[in-house]
C-alpha atoms as a PDB file:
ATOM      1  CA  UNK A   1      -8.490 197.082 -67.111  1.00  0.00           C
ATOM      2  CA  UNK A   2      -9.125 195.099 -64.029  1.00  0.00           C
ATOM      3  CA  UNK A   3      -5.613 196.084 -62.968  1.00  0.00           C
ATOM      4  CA  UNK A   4      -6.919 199.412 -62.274  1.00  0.00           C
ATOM      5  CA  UNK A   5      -8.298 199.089 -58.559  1.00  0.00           C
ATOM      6  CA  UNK A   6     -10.848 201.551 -58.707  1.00  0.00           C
ATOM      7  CA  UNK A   7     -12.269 199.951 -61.710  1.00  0.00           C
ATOM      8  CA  UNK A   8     -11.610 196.145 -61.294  1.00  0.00           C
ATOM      9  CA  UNK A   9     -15.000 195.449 -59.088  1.00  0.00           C
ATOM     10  CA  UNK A  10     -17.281 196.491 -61.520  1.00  0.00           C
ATOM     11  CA  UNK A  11     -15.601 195.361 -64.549  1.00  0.00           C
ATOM     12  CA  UNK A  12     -14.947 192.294 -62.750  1.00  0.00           C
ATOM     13  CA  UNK A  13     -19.143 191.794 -61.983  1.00  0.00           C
ATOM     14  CA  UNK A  14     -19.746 192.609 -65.639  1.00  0.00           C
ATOM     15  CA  UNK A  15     -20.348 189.577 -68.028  1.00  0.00           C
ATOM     16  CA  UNK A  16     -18.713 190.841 -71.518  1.00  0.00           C
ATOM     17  CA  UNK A  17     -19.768 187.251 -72.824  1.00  0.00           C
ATOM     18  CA  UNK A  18     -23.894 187.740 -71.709  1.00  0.00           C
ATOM     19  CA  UNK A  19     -23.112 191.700 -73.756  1.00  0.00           C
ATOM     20  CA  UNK A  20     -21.641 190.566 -76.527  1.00  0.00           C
ATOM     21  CA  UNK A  21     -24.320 187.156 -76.600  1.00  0.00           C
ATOM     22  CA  UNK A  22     -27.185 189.797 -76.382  1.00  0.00           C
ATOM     23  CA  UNK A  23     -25.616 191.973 -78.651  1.00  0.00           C
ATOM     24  CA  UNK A  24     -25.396 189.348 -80.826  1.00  0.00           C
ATOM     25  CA  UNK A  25     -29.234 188.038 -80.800  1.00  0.00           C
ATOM     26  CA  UNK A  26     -30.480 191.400 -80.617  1.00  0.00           C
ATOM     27  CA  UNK A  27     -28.998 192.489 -84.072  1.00  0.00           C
ATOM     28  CA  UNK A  28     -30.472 188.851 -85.343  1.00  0.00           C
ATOM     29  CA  UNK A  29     -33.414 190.127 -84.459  1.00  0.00           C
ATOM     30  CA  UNK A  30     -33.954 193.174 -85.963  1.00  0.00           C
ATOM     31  CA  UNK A  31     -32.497 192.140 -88.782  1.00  0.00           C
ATOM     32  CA  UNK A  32     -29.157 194.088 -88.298  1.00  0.00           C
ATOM     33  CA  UNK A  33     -25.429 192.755 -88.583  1.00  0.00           C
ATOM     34  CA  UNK A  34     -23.208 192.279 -85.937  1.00  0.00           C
ATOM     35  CA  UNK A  35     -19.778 192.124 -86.661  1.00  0.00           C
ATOM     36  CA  UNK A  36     -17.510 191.233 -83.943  1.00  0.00           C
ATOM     37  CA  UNK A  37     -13.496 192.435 -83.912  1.00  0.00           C
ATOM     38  CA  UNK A  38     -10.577 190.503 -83.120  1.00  0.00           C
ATOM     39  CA  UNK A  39      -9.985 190.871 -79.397  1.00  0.00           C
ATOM     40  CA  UNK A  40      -6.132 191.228 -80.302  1.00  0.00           C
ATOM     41  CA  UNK A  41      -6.856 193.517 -83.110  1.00  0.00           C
ATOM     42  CA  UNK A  42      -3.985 196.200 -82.284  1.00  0.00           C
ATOM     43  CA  UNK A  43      -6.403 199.388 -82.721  1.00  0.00           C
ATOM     44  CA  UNK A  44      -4.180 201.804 -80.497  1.00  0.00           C
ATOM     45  CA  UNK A  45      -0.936 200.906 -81.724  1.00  0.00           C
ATOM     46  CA  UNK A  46      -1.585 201.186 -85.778  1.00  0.00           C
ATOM     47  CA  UNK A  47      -2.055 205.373 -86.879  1.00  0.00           C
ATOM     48  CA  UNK A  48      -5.662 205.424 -88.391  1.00  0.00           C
ATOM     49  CA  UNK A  49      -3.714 207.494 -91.419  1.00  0.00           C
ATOM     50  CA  UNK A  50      -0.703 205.761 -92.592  1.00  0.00           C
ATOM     51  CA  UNK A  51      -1.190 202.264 -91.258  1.00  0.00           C
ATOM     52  CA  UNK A  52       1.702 202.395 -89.077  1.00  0.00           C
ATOM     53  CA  UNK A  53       2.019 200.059 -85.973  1.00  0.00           C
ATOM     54  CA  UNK A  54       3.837 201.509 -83.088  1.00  0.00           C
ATOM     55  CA  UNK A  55       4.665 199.035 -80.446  1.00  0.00           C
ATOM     56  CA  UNK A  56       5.201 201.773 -77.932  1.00  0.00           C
ATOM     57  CA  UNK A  57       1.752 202.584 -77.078  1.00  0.00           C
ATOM     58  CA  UNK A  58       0.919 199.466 -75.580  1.00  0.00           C
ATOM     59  CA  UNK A  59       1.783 201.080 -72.341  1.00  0.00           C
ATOM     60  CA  UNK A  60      -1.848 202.640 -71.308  1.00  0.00           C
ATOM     61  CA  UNK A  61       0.067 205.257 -69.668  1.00  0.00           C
ATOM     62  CA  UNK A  62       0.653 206.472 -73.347  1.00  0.00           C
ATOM     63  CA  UNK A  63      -2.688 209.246 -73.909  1.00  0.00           C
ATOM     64  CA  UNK A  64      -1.209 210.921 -77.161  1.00  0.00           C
ATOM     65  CA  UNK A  65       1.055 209.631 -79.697  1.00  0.00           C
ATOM     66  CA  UNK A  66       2.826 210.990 -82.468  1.00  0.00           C
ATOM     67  CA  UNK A  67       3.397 208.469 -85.762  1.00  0.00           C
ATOM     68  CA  UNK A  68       6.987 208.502 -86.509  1.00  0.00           C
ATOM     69  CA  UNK A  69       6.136 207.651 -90.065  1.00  0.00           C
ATOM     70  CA  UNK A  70       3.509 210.457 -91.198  1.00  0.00           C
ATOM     71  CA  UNK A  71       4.124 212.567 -88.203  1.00  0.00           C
ATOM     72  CA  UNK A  72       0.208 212.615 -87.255  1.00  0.00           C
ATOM     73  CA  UNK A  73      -0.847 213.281 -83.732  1.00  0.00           C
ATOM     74  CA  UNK A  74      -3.242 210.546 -82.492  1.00  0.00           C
ATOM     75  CA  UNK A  75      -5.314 210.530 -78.919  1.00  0.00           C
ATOM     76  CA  UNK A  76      -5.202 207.105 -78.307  1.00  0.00           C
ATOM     77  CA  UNK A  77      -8.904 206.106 -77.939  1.00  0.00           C
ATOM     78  CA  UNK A  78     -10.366 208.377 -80.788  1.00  0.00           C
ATOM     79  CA  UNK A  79      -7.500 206.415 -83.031  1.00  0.00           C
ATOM     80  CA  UNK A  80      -8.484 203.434 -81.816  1.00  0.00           C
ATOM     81  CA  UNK A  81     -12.346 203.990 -82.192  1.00  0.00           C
ATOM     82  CA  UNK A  82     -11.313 204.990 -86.300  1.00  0.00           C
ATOM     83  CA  UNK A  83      -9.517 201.682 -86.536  1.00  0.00           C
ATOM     84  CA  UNK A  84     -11.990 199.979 -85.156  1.00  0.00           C
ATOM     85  CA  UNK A  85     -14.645 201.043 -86.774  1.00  0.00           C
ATOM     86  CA  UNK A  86     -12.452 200.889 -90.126  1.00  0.00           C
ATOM     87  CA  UNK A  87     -11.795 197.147 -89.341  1.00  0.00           C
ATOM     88  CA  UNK A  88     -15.428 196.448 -89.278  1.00  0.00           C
ATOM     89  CA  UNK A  89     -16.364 198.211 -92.303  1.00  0.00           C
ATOM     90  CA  UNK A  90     -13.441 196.229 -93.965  1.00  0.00           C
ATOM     91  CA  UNK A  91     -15.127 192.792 -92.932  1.00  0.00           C
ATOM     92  CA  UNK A  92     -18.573 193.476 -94.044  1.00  0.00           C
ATOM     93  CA  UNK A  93     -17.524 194.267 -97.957  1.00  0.00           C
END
């Protein structure tokens, strides 16, 4: 992300570590549980209906994607936000 100039100050000044700390002691606190993905967990690449992983959308230039396998169109953050969210379920049980 940082390699996107109009972004790369502020994501740059932002602590992810002091987020994902307070994040963290926040959920302790209210009794809640925080489950933290993989930061290489490939959430864009695999189709959230088939389990497919296509390499090919590692390029962020790639928006939409269409699985080869199952033929289901994906938008590449909602698919990633399933999988992600998918991926934490999985953890908890």
């Amino acid at each position: 992300m940082v390699k996107n100039h109009n972004l790369a100050k502020s994501i740059s000044d932002a602590s992810w570590y002091e987020l994902t700390r307070q994040l963290e002691y926040k959920s302790k606190w209210n009794g809640r549980n925080y489950i933290k993905i993989d930061r290489f967990y490939a959430s864009s690449q695999l189709c959230f209906s088939c389990g497919y992983k296509n390499t090919n959308v590692k390029d962020l230039k790639v928006r939409d994607w269409i699985c080869p396998f199952c033929n289901t169109k994906h938008d590449r953050d909602i698919n990633a936000a399933k999988n992600i969210l998918a991926e934490g379920l999985r953890k908890v049980v």
